[in-house]
C-alpha atoms as a PDB file:
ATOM      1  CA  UNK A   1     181.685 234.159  71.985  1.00  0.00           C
ATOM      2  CA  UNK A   2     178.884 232.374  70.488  1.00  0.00           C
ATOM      3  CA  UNK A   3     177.830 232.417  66.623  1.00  0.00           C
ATOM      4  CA  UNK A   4     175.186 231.124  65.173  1.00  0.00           C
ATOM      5  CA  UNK A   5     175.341 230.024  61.595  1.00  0.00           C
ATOM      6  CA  UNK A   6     172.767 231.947  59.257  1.00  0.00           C
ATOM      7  CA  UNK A   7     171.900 230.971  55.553  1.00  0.00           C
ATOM      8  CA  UNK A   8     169.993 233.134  53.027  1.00  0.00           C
ATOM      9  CA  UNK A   9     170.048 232.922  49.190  1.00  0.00           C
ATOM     10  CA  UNK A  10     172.626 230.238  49.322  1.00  0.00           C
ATOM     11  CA  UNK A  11     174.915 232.331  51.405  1.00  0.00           C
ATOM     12  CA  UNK A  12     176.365 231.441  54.814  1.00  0.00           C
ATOM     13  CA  UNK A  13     177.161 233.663  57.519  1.00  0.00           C
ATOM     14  CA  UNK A  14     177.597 233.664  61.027  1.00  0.00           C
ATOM     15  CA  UNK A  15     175.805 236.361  63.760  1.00  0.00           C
ATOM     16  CA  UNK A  16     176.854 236.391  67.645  1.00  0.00           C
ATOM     17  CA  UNK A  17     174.048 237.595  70.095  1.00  0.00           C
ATOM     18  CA  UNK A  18     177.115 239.157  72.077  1.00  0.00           C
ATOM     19  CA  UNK A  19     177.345 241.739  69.437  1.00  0.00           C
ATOM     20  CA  UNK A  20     174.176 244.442  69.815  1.00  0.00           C
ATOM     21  CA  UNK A  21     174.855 246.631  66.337  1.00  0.00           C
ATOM     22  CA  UNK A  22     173.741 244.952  63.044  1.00  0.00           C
ATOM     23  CA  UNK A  23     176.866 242.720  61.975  1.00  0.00           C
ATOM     24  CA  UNK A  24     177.444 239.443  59.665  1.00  0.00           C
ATOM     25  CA  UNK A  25     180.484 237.599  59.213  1.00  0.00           C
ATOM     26  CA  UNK A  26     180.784 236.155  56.174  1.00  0.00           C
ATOM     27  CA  UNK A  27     181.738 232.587  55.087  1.00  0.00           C
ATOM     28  CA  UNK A  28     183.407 231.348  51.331  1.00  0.00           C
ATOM     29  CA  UNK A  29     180.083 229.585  50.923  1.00  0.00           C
ATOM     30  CA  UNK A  30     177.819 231.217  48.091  1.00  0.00           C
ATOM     31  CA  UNK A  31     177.799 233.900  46.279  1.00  0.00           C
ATOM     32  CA  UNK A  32     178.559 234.682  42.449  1.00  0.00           C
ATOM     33  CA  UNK A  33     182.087 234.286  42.423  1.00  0.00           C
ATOM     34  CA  UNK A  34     183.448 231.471  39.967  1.00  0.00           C
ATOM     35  CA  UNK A  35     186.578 229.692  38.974  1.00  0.00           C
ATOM     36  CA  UNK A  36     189.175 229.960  41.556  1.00  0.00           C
ATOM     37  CA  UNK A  37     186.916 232.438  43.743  1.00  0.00           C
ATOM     38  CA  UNK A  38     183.827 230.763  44.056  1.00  0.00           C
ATOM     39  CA  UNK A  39     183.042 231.892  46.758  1.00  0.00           C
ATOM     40  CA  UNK A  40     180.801 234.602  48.292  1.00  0.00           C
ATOM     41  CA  UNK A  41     184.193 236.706  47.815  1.00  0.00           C
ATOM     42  CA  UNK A  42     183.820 240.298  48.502  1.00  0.00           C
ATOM     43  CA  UNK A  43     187.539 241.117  47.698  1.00  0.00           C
ATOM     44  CA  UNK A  44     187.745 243.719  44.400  1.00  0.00           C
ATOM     45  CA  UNK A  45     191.394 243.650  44.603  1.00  0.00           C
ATOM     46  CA  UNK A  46     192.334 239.705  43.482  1.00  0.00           C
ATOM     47  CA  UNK A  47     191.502 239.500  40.463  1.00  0.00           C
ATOM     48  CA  UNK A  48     187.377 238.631  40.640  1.00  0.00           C
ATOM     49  CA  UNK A  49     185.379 239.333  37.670  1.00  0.00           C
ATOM     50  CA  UNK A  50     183.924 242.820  39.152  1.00  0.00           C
ATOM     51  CA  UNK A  51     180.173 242.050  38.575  1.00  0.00           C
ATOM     52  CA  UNK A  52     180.392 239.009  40.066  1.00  0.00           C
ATOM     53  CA  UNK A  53     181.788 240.441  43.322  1.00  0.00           C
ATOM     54  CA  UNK A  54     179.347 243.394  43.098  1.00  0.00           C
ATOM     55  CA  UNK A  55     176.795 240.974  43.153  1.00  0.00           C
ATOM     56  CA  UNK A  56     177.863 239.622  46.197  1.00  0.00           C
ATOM     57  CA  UNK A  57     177.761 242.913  47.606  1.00  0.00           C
ATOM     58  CA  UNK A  58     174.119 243.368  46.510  1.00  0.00           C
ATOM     59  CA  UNK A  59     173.428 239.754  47.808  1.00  0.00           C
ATOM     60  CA  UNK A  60     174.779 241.007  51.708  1.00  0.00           C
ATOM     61  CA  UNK A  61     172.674 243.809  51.260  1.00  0.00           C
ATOM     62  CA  UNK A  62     169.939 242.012  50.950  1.00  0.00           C
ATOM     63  CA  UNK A  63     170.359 239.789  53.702  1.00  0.00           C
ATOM     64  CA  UNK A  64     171.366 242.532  55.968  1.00  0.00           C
ATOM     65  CA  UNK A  65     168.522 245.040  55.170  1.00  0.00           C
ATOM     66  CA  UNK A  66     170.501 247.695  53.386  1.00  0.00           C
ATOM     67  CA  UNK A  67     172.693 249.242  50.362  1.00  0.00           C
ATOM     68  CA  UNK A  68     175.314 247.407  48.548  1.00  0.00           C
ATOM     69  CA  UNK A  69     177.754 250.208  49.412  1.00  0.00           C
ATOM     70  CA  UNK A  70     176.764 250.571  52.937  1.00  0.00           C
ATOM     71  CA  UNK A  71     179.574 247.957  54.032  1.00  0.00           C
ATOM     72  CA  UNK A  72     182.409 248.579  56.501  1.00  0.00           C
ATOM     73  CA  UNK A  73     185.352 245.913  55.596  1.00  0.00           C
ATOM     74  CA  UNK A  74     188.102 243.844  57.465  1.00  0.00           C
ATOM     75  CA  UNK A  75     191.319 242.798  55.325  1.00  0.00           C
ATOM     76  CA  UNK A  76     192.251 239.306  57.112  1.00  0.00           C
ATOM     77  CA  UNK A  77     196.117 238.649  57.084  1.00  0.00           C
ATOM     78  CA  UNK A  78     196.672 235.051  57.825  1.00  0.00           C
ATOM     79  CA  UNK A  79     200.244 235.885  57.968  1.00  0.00           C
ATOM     80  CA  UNK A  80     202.363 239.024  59.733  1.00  0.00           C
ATOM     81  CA  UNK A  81     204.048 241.235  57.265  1.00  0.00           C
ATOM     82  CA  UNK A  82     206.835 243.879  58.105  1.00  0.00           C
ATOM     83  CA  UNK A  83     207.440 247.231  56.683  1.00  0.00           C
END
């Protein structure tokens, strides 16, 4: 699959032209986030300042043309886990 690297408001994301419906993927690079998660970081549950990851929200919806709550999200394991 191909991507193509996008960047907008000093975020980066990627796009493929194999995928029809309106997508991103998103990258660490921009965003609000600061300290340890600067980052574009869109993950409320590790320990972000809130706003700053709302923001990021907000800055995807801009880029992608809609509502900061109009997201669908992926939670990437890097490693397996067991019940």
């Amino acid at each position: 699959m191909a991507f193509t690297e996008n960047m907008q408001h000093g975020c980066v994301y990627m796009t493929s032209d194999k995928i029809s419906a309106k997508h991103m993927f998103t990258t660490r690079i921009g965003g609000a986030s600061k300290g340890v998660f600067a980052s574009w970081n869109l993950g409320v549950n590790r320990g972000d300042d809130d706003a700053a990851v709302c923001e990021n929200y907000r800055l995807a919806g801009e880029i992608m043309g809609c509502g900061k709550d109009d997201f669908l999200s992926l939670i990437h394991i890097s490693e397996p886990t067991r019940p």
